[in-house]
Structures are given as structure tokens and as C-alpha cells.
N, C-alpha and C. Protein backbone atom coordinates (compact mmCIF):
# COMPACT_ATOMS: atom_id res chain seq x y z
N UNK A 1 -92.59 -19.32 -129.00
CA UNK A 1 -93.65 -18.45 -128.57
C UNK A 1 -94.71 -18.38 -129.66
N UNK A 2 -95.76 -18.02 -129.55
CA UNK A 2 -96.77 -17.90 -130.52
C UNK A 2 -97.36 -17.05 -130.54
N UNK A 3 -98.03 -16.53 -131.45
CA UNK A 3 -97.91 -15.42 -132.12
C UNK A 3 -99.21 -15.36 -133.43
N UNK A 4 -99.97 -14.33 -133.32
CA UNK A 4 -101.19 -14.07 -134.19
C UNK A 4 -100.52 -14.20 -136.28
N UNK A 5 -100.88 -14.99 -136.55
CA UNK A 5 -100.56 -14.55 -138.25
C UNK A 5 -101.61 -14.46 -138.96
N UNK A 6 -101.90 -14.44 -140.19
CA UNK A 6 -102.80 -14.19 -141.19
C UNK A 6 -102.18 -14.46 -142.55
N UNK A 7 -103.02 -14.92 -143.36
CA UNK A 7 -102.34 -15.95 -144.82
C UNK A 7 -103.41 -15.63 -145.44
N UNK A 8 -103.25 -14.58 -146.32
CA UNK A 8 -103.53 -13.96 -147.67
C UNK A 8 -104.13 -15.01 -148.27
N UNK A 9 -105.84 -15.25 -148.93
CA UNK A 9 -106.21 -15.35 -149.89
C UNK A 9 -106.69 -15.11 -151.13
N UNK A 10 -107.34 -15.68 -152.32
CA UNK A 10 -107.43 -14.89 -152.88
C UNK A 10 -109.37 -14.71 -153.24
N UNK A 11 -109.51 -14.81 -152.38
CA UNK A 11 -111.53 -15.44 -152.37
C UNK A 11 -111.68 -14.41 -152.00
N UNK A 12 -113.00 -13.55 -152.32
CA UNK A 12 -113.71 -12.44 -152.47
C UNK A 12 -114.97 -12.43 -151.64
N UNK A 13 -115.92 -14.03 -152.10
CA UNK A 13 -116.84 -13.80 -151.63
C UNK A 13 -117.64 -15.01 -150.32
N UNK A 14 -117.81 -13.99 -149.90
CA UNK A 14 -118.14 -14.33 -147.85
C UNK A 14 -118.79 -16.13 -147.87
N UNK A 15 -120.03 -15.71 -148.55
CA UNK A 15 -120.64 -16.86 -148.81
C UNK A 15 -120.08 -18.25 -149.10
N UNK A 16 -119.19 -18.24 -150.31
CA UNK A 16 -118.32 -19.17 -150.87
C UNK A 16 -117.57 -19.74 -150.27
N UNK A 17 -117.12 -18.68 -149.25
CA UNK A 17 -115.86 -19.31 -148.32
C UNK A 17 -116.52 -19.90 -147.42
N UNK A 18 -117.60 -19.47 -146.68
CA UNK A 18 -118.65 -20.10 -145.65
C UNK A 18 -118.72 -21.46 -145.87
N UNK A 19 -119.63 -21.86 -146.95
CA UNK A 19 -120.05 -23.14 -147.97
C UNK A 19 -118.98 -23.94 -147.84
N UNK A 20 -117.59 -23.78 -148.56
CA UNK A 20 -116.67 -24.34 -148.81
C UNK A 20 -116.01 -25.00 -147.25
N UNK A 21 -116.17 -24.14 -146.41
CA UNK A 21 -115.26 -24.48 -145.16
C UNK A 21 -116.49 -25.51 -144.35
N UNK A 22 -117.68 -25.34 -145.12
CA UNK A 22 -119.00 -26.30 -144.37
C UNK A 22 -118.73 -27.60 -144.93
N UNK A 23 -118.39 -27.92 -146.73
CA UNK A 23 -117.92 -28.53 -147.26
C UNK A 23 -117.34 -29.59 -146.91
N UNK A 24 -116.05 -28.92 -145.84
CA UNK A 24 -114.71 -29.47 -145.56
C UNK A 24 -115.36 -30.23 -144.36
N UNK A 25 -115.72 -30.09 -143.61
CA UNK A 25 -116.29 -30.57 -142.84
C UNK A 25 -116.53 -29.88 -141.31
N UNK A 26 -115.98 -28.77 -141.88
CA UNK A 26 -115.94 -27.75 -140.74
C UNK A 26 -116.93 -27.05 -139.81
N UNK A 27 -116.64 -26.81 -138.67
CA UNK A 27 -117.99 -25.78 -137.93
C UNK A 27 -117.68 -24.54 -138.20
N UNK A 28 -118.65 -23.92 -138.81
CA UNK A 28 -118.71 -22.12 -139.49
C UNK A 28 -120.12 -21.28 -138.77
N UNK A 29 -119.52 -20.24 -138.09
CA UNK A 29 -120.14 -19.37 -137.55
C UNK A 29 -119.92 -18.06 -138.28
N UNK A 30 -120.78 -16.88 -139.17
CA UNK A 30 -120.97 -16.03 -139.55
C UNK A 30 -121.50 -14.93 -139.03
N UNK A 31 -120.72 -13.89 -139.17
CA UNK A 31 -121.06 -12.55 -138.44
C UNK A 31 -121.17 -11.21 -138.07
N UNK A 32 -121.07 -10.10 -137.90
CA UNK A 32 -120.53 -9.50 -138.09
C UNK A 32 -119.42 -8.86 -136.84
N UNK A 33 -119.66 -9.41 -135.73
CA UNK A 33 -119.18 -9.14 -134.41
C UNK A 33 -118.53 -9.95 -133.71
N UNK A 34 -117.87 -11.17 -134.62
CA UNK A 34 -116.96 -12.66 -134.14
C UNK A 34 -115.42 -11.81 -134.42
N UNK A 35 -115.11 -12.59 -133.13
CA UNK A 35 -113.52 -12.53 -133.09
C UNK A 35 -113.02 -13.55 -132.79
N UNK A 36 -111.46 -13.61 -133.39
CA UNK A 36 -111.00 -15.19 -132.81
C UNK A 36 -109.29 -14.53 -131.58
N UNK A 37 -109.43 -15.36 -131.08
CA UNK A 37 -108.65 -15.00 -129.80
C UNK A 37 -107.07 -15.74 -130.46
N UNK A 38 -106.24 -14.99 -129.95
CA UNK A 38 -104.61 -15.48 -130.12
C UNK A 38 -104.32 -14.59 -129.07
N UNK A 39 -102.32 -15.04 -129.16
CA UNK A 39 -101.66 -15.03 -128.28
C UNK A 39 -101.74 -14.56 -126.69
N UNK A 40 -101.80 -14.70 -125.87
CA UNK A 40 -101.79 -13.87 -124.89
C UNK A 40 -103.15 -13.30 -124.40
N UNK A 41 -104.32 -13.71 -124.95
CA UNK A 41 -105.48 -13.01 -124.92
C UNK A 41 -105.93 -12.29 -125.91
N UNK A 42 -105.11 -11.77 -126.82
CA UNK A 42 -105.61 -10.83 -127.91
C UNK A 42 -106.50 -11.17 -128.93
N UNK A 43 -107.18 -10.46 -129.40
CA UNK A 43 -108.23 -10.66 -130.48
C UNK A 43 -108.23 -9.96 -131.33
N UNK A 44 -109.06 -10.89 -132.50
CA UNK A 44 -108.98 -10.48 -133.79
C UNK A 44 -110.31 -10.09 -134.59
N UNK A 45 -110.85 -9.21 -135.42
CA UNK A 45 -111.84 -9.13 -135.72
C UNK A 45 -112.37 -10.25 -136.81
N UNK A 46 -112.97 -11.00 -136.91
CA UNK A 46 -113.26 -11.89 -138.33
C UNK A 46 -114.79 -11.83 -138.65
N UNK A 47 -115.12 -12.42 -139.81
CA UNK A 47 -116.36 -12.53 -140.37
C UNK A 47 -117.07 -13.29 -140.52
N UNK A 48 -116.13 -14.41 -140.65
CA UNK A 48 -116.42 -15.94 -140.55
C UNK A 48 -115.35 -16.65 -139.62
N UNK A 49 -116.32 -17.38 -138.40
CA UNK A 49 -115.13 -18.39 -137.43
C UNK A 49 -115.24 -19.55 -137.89
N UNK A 50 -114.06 -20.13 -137.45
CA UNK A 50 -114.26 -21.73 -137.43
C UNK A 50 -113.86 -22.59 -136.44
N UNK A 51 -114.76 -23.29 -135.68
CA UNK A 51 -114.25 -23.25 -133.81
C UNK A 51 -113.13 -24.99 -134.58
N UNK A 52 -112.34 -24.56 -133.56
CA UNK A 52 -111.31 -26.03 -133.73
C UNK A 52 -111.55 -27.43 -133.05
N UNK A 53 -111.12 -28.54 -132.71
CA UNK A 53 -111.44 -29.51 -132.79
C UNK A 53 -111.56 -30.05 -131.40
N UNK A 54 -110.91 -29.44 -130.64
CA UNK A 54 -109.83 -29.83 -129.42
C UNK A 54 -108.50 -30.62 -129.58
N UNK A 55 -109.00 -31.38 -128.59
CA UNK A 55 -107.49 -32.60 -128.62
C UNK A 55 -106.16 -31.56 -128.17
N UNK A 56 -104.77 -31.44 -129.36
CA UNK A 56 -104.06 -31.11 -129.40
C UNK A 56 -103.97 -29.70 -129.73
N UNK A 57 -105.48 -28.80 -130.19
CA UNK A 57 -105.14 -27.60 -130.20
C UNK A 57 -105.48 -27.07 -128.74
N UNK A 58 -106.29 -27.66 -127.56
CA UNK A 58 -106.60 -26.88 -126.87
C UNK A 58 -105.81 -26.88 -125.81
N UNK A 59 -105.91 -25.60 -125.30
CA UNK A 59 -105.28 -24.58 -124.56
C UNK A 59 -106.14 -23.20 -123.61
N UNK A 60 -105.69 -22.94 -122.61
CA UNK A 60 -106.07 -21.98 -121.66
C UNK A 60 -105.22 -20.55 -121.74
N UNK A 61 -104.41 -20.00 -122.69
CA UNK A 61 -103.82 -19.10 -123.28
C UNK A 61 -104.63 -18.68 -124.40
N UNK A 62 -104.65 -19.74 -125.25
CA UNK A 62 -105.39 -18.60 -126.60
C UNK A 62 -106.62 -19.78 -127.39
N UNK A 63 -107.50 -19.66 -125.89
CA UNK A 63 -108.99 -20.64 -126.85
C UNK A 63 -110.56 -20.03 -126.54
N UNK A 64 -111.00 -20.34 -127.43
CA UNK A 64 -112.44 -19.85 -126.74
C UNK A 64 -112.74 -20.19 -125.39
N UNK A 65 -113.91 -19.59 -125.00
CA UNK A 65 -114.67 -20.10 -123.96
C UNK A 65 -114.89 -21.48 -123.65
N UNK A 66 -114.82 -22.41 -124.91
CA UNK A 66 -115.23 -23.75 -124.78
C UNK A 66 -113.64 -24.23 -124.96
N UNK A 67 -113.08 -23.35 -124.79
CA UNK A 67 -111.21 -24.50 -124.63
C UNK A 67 -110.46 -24.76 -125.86
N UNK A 68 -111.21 -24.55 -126.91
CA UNK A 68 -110.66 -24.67 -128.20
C UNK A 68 -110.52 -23.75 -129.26
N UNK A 69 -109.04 -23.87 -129.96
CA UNK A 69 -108.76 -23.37 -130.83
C UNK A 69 -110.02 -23.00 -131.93
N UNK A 70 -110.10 -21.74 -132.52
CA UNK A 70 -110.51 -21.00 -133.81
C UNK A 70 -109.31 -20.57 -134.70
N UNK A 71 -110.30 -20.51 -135.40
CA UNK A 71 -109.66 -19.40 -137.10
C UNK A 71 -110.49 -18.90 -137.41
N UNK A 72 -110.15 -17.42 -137.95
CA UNK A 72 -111.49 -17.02 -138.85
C UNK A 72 -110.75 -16.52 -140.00
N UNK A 73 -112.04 -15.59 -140.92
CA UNK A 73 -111.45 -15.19 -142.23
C UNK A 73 -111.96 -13.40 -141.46
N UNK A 74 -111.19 -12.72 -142.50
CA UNK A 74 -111.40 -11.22 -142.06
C UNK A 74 -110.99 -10.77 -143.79
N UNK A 75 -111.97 -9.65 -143.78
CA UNK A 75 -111.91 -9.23 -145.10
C UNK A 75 -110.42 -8.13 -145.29
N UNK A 76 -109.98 -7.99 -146.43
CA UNK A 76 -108.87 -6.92 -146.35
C UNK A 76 -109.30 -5.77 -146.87
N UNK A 77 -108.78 -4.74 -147.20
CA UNK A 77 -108.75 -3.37 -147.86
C UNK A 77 -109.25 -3.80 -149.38
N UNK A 78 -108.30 -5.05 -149.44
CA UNK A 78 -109.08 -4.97 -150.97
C UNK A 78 -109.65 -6.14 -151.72
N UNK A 79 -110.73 -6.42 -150.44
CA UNK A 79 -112.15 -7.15 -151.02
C UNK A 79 -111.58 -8.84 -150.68
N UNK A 80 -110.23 -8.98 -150.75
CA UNK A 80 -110.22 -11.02 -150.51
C UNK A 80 -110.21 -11.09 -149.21
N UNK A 81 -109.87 -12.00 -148.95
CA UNK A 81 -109.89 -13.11 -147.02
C UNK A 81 -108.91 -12.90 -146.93
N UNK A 82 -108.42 -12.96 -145.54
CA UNK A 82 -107.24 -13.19 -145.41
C UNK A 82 -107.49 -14.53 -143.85
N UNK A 83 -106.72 -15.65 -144.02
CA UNK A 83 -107.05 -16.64 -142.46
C UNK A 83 -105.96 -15.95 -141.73
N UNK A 84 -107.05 -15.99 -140.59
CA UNK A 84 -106.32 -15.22 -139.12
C UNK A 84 -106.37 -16.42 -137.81
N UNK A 85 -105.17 -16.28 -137.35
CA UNK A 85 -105.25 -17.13 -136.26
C UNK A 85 -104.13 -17.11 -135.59
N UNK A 86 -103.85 -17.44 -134.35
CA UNK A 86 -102.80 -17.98 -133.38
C UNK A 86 -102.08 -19.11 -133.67
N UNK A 87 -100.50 -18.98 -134.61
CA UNK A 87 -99.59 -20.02 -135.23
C UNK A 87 -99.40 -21.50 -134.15
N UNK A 88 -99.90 -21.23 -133.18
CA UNK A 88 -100.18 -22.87 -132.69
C UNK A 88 -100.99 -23.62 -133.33
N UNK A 89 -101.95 -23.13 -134.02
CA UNK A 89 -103.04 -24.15 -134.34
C UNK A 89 -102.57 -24.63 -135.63
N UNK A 90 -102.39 -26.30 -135.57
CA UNK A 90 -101.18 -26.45 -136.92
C UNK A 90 -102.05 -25.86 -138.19
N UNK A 91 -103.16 -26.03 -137.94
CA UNK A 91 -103.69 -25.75 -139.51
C UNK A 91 -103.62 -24.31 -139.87
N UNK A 92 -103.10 -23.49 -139.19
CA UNK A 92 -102.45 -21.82 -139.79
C UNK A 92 -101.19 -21.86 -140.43
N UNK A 93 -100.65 -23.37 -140.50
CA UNK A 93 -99.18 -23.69 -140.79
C UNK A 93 -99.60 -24.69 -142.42
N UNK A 94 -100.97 -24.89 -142.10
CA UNK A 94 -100.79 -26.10 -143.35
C UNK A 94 -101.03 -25.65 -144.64
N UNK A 95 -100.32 -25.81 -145.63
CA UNK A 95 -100.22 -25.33 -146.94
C UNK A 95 -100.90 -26.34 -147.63
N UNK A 96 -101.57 -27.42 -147.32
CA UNK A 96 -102.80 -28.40 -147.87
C UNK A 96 -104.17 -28.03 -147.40
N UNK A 97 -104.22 -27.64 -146.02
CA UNK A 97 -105.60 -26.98 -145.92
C UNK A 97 -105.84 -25.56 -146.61
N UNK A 98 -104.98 -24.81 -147.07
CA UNK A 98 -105.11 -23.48 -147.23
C UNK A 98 -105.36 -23.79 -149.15
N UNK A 99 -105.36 -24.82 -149.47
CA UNK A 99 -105.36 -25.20 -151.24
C UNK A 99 -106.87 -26.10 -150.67
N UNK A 100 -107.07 -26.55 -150.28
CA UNK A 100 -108.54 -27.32 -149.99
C UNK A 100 -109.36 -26.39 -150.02
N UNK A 101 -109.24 -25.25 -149.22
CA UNK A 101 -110.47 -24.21 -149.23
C UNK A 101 -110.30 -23.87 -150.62
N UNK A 102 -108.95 -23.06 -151.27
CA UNK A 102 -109.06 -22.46 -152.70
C UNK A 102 -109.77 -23.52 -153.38
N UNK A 103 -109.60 -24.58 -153.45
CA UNK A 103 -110.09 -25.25 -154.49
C UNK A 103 -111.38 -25.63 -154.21
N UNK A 104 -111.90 -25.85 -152.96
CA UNK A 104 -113.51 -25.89 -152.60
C UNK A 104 -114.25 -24.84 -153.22
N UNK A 105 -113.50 -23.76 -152.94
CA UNK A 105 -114.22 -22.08 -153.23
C UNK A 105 -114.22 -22.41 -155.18
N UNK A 106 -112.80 -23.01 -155.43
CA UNK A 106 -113.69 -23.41 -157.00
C UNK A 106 -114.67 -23.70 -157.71
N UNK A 107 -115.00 -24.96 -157.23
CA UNK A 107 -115.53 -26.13 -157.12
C UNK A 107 -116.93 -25.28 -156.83
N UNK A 108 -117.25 -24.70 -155.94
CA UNK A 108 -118.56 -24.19 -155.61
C UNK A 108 -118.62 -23.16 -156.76
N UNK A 109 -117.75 -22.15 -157.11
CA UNK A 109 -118.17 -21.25 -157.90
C UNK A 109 -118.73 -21.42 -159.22
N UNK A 110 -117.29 -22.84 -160.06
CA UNK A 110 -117.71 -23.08 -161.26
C UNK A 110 -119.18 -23.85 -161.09
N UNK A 111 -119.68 -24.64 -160.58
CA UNK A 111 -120.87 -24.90 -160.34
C UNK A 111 -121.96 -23.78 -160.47
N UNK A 112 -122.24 -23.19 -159.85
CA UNK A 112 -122.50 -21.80 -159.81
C UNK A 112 -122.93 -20.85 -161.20
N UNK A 113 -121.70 -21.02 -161.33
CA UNK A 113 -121.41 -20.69 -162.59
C UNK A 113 -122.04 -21.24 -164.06
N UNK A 114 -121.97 -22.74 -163.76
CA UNK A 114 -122.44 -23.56 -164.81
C UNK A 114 -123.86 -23.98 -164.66
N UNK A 115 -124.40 -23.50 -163.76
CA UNK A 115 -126.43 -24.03 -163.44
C UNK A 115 -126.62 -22.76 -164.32
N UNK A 116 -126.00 -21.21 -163.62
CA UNK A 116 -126.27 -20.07 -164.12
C UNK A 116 -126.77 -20.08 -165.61
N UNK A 117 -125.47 -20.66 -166.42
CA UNK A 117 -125.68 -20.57 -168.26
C UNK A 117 -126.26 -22.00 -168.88
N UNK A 118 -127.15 -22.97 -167.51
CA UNK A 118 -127.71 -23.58 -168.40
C UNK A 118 -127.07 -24.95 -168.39
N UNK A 119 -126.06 -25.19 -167.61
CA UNK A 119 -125.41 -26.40 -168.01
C UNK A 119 -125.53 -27.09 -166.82
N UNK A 120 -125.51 -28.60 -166.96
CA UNK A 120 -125.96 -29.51 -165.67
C UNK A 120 -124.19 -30.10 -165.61
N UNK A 121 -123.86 -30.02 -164.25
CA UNK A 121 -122.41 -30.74 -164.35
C UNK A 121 -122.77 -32.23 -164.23
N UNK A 122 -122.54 -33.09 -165.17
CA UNK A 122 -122.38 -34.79 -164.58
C UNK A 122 -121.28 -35.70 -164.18
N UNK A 123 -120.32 -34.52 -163.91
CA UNK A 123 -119.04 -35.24 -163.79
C UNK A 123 -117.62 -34.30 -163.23
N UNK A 124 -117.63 -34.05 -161.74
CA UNK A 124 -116.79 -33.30 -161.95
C UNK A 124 -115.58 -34.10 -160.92
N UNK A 125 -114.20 -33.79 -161.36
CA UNK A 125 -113.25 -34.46 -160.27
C UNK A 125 -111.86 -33.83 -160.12
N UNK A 126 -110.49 -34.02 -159.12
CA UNK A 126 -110.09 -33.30 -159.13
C UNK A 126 -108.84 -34.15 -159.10
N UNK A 127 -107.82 -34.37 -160.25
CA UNK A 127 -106.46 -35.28 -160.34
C UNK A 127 -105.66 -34.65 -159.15
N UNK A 128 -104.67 -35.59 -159.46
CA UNK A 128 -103.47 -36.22 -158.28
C UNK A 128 -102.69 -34.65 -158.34
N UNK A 129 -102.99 -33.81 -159.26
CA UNK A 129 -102.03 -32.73 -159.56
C UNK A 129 -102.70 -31.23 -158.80
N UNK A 130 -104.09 -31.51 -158.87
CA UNK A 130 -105.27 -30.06 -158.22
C UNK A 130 -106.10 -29.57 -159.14
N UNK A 131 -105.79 -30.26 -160.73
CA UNK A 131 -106.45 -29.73 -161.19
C UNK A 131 -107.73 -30.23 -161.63
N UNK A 132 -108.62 -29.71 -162.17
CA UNK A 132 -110.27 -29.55 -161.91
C UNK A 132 -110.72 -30.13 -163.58
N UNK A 133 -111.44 -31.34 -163.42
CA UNK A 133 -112.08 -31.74 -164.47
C UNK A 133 -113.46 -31.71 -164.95
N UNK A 134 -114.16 -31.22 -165.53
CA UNK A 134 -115.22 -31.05 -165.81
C UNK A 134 -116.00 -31.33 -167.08
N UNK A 135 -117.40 -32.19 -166.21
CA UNK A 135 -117.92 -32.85 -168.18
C UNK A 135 -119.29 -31.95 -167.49
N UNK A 136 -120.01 -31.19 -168.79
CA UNK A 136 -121.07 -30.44 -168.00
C UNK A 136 -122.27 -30.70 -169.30
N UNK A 137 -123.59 -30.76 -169.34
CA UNK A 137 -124.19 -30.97 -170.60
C UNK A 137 -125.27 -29.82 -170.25
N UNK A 138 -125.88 -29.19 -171.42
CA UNK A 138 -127.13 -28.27 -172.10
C UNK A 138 -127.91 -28.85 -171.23
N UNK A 139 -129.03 -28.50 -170.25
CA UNK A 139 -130.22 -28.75 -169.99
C UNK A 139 -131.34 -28.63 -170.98
């Protein structure tokens, strides 16, 4: 049976996660009045959607109007995302997409981060392990 879940992140800010999931290659709708539909008809409030692909997620139980699976992000009590969605859609199950966004949301911030104080990145990449390499020089 299937069933609405939600998977705790640890991203704060709306924008970042937007960017990052545009990044991925994703369709992102922002809002303040989007919901994404699970089990049975029920809905969820979110902030940011992301309509799904078809193919193998779609369904006449728990899809949009256009037949296909969503996800969105919904803010918590205390300020991070949390992804909300109906556990059919495998990617509420995948523990590689849910490290792609964290590490996109990196990737955008330290950038961000590094124009901020002045520094041009010329080199950034990400080893076989996740972690984040960076050569950045003085403008």
C-alpha cells in the first residue's frame, strides 16, 4: 500500500533548493499555495513542487492533473525542508537523489559564498567519495 512520507533535510534556504533541483535537471514550480497529492487523494502543503516524469510513476490514485507523479519540499518548525511525497514514487526511496540535492545545495552555496569574499572559483569537482574540491583565486 502506499502511503505519504517525508525525509528530513538539512537546507534552510528556499531559493538554493529551487536552483539546485533546476540544476538536476528538474521541473520546479514555487509558491506559496502548491500542494503535492499522495495516497488516496490526500494532499500536502509544499513550497516548492517538482512535477515527475511519467512513464512508471504515473498513476490515477495519487498524480496531478496531468497524470504524473510530484514531490515537493515543505518547510518545518525549524527553518530546514523536509521532501514530501507518496512512497511510490521511487525517488522518495532514493538515498542518491536525496545526497545530489545536499550536495547541489553545496555546490551553489559555496559559490555564493566565494564571489561574495572576492574569490573567482576555477576549478571545482566532486570525487568518487562526495567530497567537494575546490581551487578558487583573488579577483
Amino acid at each position: 500500500m502506499s502511503q505519504c512520507i517525508k525525509i528530513k533535510m538539512r537546507i534552510k534556504d528556499k531559493e538554493t533548493l529551487a536552483e539546485a533541483l533546476k540544476e538536476l535537471g528538474l521541473k520546479v514550480e514555487i509558491g506559496e499555495n502548491l500542494s503535492v497529492k499522495t495516497y488516496a487523494g490526500g494532499k500536502t502543503a509544499v513550497e516548492i513542487k517538482v512535477k515527475g516524469t511519467g512513464g512508471a510513476w504515473q498513476s490515477n490514485i495519487c498524480s496531478d492533473s496531468d497524470g504524473y507523479y510530484s514531490i515537493g519540499f515543505a518547510k518545518t518548525a525549524d527553518g530546514t525542508y523536509e521532501m514530501v511525497g507518496d512512497d511510490y514514487w521511487p525517488m522518495m526511496k532514493n538515498e542518491k537523489f536525496k545526497n545530489q540535492i545536499s550536495q547541489k545545495c553545496s555546490e551553489i552555496l559555496v559559490k555564493q559564498e566565494c564571489e561574495s569574499n572576492g574569490y573567482m572559483i576555477s576549478d571545482m569537482n566532486v570525487d568518487e567519495h562526495g567530497n567537494m574540491h575546490i581551487q578558487a583565486t583573488e579577483y
